[in-house]
N, C-alpha and C. Protein backbone atom coordinates (compact mmCIF):
# COMPACT_ATOMS: atom_id res chain seq x y z
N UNK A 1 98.37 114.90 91.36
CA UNK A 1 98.17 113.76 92.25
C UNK A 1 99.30 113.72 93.26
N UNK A 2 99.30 113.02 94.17
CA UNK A 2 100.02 112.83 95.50
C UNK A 2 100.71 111.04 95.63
N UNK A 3 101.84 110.98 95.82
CA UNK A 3 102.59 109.85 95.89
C UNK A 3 102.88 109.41 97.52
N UNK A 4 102.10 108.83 98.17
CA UNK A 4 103.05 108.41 99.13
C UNK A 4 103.54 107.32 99.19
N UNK A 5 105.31 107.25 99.08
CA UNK A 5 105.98 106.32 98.75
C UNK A 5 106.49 106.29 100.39
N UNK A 6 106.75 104.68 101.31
CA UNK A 6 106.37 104.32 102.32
C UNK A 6 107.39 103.12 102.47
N UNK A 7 108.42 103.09 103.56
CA UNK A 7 109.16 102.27 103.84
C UNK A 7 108.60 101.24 104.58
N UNK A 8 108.74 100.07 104.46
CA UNK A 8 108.27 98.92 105.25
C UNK A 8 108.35 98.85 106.56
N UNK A 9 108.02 98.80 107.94
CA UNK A 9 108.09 98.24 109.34
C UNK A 9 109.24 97.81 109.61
N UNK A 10 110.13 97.30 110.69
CA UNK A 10 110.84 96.60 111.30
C UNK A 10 110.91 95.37 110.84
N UNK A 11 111.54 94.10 109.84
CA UNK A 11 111.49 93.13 110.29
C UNK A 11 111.82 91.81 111.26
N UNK A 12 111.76 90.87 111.14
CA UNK A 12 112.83 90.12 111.78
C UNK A 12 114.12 89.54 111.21
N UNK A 13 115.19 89.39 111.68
CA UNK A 13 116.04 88.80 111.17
C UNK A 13 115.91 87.73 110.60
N UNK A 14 116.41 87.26 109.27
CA UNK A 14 116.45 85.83 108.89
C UNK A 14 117.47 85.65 107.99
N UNK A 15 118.18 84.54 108.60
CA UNK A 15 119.31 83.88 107.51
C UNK A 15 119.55 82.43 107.57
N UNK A 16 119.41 82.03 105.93
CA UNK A 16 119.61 81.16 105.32
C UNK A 16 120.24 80.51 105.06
N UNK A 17 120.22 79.18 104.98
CA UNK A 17 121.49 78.21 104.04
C UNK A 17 120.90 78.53 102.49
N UNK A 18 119.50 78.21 102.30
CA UNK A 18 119.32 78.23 101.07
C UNK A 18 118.12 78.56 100.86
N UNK A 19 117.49 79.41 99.85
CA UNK A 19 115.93 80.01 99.36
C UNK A 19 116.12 81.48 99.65
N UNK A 20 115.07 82.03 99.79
CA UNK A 20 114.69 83.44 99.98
C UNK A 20 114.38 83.74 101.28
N UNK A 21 114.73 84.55 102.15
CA UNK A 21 114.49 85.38 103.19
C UNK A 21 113.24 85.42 102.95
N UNK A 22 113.29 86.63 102.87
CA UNK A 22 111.57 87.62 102.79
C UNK A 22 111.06 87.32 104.15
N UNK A 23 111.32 88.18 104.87
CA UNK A 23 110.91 87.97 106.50
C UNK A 23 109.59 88.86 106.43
N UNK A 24 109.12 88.15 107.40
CA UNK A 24 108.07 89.41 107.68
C UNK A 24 107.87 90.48 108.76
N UNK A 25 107.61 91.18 109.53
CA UNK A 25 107.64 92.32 110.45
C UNK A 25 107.48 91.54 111.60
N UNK A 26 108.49 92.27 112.15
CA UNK A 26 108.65 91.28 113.72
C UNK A 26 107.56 92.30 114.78
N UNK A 27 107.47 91.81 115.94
CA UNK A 27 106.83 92.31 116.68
C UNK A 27 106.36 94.15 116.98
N UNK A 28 107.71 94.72 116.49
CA UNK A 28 107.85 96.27 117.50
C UNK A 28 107.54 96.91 115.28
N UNK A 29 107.91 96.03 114.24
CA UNK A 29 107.55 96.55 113.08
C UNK A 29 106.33 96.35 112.39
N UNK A 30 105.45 95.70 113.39
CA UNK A 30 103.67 95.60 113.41
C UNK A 30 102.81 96.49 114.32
N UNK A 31 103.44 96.74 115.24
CA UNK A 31 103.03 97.97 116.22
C UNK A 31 103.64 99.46 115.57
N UNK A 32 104.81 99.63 114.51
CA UNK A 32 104.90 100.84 113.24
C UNK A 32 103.98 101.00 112.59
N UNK A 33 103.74 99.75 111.85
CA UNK A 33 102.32 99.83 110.90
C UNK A 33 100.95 100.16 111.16
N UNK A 34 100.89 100.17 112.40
CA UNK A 34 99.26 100.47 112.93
C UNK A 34 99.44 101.95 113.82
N UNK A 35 100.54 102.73 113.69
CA UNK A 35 100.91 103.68 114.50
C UNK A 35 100.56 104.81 112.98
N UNK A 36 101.01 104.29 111.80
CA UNK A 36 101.24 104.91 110.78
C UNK A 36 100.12 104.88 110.44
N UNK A 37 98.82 104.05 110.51
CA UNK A 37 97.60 103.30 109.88
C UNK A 37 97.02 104.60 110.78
N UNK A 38 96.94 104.85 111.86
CA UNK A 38 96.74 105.62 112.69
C UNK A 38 96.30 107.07 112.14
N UNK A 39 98.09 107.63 111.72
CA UNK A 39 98.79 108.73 111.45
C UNK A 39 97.94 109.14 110.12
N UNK A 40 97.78 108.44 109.09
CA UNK A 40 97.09 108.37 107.78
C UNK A 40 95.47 108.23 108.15
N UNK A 41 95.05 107.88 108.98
CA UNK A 41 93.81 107.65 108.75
C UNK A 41 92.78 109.23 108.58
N UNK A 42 93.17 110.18 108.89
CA UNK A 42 92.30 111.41 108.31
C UNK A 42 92.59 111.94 106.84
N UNK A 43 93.25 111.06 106.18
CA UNK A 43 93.97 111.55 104.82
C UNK A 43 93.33 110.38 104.00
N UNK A 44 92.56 110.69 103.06
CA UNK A 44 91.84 110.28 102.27
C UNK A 44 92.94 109.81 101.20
N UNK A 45 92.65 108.33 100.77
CA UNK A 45 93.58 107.52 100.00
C UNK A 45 92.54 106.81 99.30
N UNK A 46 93.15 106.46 97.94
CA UNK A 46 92.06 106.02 96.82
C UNK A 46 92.72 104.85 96.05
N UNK A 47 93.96 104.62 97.02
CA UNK A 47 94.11 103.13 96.54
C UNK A 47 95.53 103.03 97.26
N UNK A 48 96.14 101.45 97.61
CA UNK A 48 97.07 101.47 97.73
C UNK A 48 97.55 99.58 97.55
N UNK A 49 99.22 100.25 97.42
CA UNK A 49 100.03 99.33 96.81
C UNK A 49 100.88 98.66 97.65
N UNK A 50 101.18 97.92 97.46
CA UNK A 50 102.55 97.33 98.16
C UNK A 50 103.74 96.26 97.28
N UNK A 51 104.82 96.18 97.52
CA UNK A 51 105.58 94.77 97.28
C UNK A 51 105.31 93.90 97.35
N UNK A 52 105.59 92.92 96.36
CA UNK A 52 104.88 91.42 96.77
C UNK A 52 105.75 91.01 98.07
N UNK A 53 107.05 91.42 98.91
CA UNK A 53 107.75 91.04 99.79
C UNK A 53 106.92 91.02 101.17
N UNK A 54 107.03 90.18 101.87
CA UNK A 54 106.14 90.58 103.21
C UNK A 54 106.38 91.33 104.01
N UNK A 55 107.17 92.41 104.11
CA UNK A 55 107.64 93.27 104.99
C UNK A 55 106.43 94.44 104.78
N UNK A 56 106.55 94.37 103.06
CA UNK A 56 105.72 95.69 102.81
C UNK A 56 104.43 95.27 102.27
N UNK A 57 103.79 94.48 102.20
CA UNK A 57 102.88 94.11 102.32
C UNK A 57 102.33 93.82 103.60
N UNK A 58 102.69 93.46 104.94
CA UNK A 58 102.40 93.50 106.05
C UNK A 58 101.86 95.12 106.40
N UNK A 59 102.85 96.00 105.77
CA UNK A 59 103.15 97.25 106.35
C UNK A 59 101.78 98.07 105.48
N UNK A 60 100.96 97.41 104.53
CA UNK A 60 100.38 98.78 104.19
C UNK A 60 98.96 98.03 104.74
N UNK A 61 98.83 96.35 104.49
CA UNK A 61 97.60 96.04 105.50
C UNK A 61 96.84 96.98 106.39
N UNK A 62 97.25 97.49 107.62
CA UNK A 62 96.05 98.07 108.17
C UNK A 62 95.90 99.47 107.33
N UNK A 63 96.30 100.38 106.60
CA UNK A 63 96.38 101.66 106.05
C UNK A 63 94.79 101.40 105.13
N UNK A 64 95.12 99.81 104.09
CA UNK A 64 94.06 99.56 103.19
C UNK A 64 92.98 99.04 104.46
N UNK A 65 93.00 98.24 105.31
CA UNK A 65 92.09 97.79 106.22
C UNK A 65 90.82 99.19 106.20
N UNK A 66 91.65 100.08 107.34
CA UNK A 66 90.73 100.95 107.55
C UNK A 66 89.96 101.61 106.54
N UNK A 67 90.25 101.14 105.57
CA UNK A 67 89.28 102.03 104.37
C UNK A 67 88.55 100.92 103.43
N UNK A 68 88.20 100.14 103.89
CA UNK A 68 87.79 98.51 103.34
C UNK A 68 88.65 98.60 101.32
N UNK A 69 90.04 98.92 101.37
CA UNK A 69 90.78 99.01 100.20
C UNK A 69 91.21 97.56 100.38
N UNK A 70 91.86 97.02 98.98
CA UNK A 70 92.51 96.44 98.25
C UNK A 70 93.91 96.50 98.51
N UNK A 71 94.91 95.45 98.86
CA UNK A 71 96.34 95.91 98.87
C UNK A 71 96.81 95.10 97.39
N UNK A 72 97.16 96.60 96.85
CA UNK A 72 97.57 95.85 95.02
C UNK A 72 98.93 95.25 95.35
N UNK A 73 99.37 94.60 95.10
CA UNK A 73 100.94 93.81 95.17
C UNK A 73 101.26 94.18 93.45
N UNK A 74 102.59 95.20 93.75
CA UNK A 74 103.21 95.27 92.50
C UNK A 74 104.90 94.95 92.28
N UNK A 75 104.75 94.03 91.50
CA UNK A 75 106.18 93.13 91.61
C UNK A 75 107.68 94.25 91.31
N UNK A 76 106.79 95.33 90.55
CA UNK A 76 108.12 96.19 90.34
C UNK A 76 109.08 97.13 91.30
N UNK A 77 108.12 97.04 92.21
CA UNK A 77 108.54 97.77 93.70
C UNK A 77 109.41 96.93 94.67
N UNK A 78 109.45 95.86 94.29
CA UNK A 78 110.45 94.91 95.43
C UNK A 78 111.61 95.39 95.40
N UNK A 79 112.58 94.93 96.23
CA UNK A 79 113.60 95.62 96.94
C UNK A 79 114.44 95.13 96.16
N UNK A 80 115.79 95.60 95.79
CA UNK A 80 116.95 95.51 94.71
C UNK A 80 117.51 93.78 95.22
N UNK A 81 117.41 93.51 96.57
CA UNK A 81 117.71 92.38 97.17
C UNK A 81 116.85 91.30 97.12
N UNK A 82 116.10 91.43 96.08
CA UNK A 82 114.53 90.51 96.66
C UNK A 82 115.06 88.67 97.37
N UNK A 83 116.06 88.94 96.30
CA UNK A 83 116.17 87.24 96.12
C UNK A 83 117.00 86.84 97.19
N UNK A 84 117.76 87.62 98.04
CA UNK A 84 118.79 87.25 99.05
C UNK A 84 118.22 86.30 99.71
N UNK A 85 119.41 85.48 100.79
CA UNK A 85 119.04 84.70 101.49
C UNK A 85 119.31 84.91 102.75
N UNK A 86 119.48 86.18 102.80
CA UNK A 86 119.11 86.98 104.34
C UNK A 86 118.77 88.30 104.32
N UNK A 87 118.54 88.28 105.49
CA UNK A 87 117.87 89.89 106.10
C UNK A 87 118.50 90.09 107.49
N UNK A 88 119.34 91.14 107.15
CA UNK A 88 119.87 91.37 108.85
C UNK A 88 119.03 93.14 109.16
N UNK A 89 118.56 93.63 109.95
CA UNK A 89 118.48 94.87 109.74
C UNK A 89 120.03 95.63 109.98
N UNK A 90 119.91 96.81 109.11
CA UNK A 90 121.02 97.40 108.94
C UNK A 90 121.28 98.10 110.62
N UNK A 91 120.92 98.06 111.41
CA UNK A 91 121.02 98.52 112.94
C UNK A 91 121.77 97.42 113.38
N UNK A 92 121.55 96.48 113.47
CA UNK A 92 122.08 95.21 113.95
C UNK A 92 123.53 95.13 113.21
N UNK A 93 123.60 95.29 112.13
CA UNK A 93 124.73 95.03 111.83
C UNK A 93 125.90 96.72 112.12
N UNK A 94 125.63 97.77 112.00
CA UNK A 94 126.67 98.43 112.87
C UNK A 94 126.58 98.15 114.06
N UNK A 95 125.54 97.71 114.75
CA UNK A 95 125.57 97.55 116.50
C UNK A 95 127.10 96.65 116.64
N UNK A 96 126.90 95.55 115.38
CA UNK A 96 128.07 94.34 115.79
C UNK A 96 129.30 95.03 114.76
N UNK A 97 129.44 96.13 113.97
CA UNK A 97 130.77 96.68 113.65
C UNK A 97 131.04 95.52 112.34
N UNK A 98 130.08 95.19 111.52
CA UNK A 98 129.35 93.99 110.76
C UNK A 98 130.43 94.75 109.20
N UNK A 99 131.01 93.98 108.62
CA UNK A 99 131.87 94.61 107.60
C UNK A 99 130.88 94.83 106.30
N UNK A 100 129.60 94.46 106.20
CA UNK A 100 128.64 94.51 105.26
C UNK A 100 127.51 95.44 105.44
N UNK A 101 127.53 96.43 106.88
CA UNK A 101 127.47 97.45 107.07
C UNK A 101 128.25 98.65 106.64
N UNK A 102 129.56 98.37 106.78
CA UNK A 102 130.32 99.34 106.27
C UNK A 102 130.36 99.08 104.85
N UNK A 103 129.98 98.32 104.02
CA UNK A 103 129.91 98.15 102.30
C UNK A 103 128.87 98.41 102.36
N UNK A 104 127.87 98.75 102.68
CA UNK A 104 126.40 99.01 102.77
C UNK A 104 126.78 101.27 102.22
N UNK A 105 127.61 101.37 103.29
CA UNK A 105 127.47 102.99 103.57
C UNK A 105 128.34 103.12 102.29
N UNK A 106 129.05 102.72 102.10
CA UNK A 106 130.34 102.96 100.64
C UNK A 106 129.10 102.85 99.77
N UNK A 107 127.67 102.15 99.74
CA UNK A 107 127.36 102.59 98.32
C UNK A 107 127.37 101.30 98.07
N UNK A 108 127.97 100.22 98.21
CA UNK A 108 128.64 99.52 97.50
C UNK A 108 127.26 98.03 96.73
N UNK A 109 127.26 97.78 95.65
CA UNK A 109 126.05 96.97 95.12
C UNK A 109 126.28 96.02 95.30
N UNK A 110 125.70 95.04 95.75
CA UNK A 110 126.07 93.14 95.63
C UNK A 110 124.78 92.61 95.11
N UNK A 111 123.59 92.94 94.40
CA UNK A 111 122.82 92.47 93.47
C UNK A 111 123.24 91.77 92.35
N UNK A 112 122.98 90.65 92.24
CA UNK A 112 123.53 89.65 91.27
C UNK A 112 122.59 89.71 89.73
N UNK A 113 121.06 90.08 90.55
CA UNK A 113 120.23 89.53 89.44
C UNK A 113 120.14 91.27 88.30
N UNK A 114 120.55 92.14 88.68
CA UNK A 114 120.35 93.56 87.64
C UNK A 114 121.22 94.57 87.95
N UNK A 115 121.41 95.27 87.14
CA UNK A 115 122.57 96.57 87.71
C UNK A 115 121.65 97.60 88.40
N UNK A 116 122.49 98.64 88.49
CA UNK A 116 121.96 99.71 89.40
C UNK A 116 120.49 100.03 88.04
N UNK A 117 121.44 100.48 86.89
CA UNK A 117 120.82 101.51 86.14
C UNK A 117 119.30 99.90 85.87
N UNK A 118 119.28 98.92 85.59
CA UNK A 118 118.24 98.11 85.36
C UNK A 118 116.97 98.17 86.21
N UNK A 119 117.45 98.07 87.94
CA UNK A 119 116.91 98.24 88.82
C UNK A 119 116.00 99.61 88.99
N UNK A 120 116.89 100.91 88.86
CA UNK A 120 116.08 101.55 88.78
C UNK A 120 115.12 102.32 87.55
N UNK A 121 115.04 101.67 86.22
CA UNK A 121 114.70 101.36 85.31
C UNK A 121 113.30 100.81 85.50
N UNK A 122 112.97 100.11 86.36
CA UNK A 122 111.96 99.05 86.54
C UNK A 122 111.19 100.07 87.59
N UNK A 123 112.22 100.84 88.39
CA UNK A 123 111.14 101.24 89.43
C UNK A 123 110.48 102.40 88.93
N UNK A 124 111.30 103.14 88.22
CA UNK A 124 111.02 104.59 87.79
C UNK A 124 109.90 103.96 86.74
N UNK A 125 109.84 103.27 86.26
CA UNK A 125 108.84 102.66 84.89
C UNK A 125 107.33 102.59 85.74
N UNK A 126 107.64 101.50 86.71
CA UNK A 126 106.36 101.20 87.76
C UNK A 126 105.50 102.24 88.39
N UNK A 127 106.56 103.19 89.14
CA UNK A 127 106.02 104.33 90.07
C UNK A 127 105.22 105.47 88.90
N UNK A 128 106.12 105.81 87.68
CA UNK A 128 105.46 106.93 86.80
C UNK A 128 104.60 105.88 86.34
N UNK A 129 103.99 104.71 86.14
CA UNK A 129 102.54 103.95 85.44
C UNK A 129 101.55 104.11 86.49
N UNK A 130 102.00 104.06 88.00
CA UNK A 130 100.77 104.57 88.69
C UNK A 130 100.68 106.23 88.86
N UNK A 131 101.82 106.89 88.40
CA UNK A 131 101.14 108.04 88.70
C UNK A 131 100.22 108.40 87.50
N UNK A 132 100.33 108.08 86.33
CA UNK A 132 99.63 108.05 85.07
C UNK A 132 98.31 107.33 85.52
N UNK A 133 97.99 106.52 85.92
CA UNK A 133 96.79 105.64 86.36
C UNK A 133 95.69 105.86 87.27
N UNK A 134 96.51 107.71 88.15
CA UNK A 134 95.81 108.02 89.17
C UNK A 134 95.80 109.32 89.17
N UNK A 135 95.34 110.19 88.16
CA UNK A 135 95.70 112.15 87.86
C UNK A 135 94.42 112.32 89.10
N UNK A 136 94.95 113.31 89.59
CA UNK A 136 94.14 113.83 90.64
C UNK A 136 93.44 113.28 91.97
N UNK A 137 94.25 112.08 92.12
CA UNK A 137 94.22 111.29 93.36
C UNK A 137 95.61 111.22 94.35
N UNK A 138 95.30 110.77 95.67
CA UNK A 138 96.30 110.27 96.38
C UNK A 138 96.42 109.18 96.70
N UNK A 139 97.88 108.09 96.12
CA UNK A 139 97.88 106.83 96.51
C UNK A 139 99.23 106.70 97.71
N UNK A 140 99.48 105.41 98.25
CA UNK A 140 100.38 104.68 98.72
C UNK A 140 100.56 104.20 98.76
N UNK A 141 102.41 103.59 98.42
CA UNK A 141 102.92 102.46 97.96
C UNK A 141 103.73 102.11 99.14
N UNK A 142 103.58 101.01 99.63
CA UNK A 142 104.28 100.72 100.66
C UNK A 142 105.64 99.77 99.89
N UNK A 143 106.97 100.16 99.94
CA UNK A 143 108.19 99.34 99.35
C UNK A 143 109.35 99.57 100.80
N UNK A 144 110.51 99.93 99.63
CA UNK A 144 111.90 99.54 100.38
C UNK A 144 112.33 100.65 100.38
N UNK A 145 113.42 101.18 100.91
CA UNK A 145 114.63 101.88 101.19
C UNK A 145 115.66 102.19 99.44
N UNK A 146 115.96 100.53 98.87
CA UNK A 146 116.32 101.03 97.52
C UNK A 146 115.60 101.44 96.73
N UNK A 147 113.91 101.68 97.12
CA UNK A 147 113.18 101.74 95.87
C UNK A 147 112.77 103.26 96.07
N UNK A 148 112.81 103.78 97.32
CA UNK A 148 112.12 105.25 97.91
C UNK A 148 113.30 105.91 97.20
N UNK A 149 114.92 105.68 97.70
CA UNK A 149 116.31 106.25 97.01
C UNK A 149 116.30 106.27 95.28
N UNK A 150 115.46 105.05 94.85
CA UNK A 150 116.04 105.09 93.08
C UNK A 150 115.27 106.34 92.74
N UNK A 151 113.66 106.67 92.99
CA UNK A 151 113.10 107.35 92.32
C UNK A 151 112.64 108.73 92.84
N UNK A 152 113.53 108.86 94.11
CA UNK A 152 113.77 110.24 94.25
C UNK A 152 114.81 111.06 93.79
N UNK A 153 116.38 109.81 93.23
CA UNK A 153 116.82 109.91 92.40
C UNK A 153 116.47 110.81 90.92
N UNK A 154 115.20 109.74 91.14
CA UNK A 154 114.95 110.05 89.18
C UNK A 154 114.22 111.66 89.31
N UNK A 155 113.49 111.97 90.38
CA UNK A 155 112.49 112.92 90.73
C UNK A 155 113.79 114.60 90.60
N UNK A 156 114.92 114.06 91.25
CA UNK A 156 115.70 114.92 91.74
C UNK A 156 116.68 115.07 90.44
N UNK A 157 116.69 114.39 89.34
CA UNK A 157 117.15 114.72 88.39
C UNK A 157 118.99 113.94 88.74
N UNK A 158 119.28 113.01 89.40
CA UNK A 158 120.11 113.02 89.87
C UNK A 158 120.41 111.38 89.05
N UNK A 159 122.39 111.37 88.99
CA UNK A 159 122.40 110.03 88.53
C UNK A 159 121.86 108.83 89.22
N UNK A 160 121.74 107.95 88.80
CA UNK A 160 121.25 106.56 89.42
C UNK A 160 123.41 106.51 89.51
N UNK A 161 122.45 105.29 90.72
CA UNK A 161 123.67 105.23 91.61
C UNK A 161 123.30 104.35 93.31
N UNK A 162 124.23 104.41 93.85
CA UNK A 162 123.57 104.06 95.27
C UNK A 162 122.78 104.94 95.99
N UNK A 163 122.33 104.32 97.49
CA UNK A 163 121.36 105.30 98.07
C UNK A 163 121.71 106.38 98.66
N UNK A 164 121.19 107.68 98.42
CA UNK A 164 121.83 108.74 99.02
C UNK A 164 121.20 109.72 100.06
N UNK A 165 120.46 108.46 101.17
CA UNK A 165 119.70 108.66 102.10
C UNK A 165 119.66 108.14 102.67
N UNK A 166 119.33 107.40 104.40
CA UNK A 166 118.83 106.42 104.99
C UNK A 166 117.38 106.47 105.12
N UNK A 167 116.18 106.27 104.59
CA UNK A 167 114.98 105.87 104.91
C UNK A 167 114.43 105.15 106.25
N UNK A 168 113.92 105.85 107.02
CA UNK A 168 113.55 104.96 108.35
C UNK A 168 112.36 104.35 107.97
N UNK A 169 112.23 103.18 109.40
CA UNK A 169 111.28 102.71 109.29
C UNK A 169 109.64 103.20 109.12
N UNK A 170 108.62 102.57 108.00
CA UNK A 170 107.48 103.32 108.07
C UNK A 170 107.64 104.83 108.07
N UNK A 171 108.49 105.44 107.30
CA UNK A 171 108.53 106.79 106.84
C UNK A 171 107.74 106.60 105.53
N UNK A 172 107.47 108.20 105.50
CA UNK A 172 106.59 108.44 104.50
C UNK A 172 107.40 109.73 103.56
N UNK A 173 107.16 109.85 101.93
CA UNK A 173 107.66 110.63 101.37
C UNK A 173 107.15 110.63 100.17
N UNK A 174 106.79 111.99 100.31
CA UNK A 174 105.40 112.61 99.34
C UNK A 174 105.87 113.17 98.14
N UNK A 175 105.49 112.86 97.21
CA UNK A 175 105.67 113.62 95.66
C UNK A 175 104.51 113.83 95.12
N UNK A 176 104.58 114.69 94.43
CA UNK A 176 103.24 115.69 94.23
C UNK A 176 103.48 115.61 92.54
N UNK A 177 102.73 115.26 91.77
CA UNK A 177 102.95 115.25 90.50
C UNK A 177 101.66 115.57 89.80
N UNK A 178 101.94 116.81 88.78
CA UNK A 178 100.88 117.68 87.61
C UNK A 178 100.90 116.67 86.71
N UNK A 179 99.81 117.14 86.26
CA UNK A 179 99.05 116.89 84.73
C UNK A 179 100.35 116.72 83.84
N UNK A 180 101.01 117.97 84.21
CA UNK A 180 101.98 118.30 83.06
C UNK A 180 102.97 117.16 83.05
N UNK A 181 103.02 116.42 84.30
CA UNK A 181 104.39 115.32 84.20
C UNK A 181 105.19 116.41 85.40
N UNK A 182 105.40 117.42 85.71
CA UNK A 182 105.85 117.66 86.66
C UNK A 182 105.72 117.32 88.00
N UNK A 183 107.15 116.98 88.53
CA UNK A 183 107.15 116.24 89.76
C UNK A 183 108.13 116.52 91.02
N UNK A 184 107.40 117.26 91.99
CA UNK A 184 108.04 117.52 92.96
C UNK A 184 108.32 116.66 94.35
N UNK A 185 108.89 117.38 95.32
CA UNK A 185 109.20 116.20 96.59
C UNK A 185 108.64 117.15 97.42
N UNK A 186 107.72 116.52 98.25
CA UNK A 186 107.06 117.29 99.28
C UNK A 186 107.49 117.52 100.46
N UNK A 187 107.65 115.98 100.85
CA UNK A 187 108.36 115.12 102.18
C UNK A 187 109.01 114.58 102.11
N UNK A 188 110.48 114.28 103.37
CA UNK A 188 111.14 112.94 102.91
C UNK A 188 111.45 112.62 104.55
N UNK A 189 111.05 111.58 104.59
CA UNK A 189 111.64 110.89 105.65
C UNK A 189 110.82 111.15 107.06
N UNK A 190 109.00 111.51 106.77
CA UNK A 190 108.08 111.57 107.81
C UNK A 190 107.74 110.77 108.92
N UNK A 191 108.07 110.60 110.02
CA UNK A 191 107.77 109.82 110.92
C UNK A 191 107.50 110.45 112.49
N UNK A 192 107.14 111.16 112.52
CA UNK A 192 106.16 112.22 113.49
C UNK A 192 105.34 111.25 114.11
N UNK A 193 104.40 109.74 113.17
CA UNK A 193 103.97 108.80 114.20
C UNK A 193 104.55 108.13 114.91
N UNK A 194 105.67 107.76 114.42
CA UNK A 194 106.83 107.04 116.03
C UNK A 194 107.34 107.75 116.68
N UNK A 195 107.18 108.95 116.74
CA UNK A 195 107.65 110.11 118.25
C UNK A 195 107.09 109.78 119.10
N UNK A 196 107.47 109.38 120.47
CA UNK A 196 107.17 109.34 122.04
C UNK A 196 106.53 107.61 121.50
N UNK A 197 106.58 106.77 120.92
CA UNK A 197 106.07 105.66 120.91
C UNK A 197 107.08 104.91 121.82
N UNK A 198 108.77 104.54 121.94
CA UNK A 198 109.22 104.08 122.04
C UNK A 198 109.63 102.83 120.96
N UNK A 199 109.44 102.76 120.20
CA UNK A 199 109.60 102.18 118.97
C UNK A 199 110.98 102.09 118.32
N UNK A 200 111.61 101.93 117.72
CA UNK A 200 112.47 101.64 117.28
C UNK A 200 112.04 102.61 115.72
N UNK A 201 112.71 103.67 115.84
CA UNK A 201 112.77 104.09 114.05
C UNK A 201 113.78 103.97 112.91
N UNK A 202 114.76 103.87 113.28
CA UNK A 202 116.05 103.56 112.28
C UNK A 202 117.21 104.09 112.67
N UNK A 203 118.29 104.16 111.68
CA UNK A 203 119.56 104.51 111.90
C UNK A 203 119.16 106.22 112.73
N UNK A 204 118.52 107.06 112.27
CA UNK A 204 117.94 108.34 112.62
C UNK A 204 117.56 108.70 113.07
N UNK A 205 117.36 108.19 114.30
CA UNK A 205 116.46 108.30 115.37
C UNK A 205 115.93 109.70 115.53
């Protein structure tokens, strides 16, 4: 079977005195999602997932649209931050030389509610139950940046730990997984549909 694991759109900024962020895709990260909806549409998909967060649930909307699919919301895929009470995009904050940018690149964790190893515990648990749920199909999970890093981690045989990638926006990254439980990395970090868009893709342009 085939994994495409799928970074969320652009959102908008939001910060809080008090509650949950959870922004949803600002203008130029809803024109990603239908660029990508686009990009996918000759590739036959037999189900797809998203975060209950609205970034990535916004983001896999038109992908399931065009195929009159279901967007499953699976709580285990949310982002290591779910609960914060902001969202800056990480562009914005080196643009301003932002000191929580530079603790961002150190690695560094400020999750209150689970450790590293818990976090990715939950994801690696989630992602191998749908690949078990789907032998000889191709799905897509639309999540986060910590969640694409934990379980390519786990794929790559590598410690859990911080992220040891930047994930752009609406990238795509394919794992290919046998019968046997064997699991490879196909793709990482596909975004061939925001070339010549003018779009905004991430730190990576």
């Amino acid at each position: 079977m085939e994994l495409l694991l799928i970074r969320h759109g652009l959102p908008v900024r939001r910060e809080l005195e008090d509650g949950i962020a959870d922004p949803e895709l600002s203008t130029a990260g809803l024109a990603q999602a239908e660029h990508l909806a686009d990009y996918l549409e000759s590739e036959p998909l037999d189900a797809v997932y998203a975060s209950p967060l609205r970034r990535a649930f916004q983001t896999a909307l038109p992908i399931a649209t065009r195929r009159n699919l279901d967007v499953h919301v699976i709580d285990a895929v949310a982002e290591w931050d779910r609960n914060s009470s902001e969202y800056i995009p990480i562009e914005e904050l080196k643009a301003a030389n932002d000191p929580r940018y530079h603790a961002m690149m150190r690695g560094e964790w400020t999750a209150r509610e689970e450790t590293p190893e818990e976090f990715s515990a939950r994801v690696v648990t989630s992602l191998d139950g749908l690949i078990d749920d789907h032998p000889g199909q191709r799905i897509a999970v639309s999540c986060h940046g910590g969640v694409i890093n934990a379980y390519l981690l786990h794929v790559l045989g590598l410690p859990v730990g911080p992220g040891f990638f930047y994930p752009n926006y609406t990238s795509i990254h394919r794992i290919a997984a046998s019968r046997g439980g064997v699991k490879s990395i196909l793709t990482v970090n596909e975004t061939a549909h925001l070339r010549g868009t003018g779009l905004p893709i991430g730190l990576m342009q």
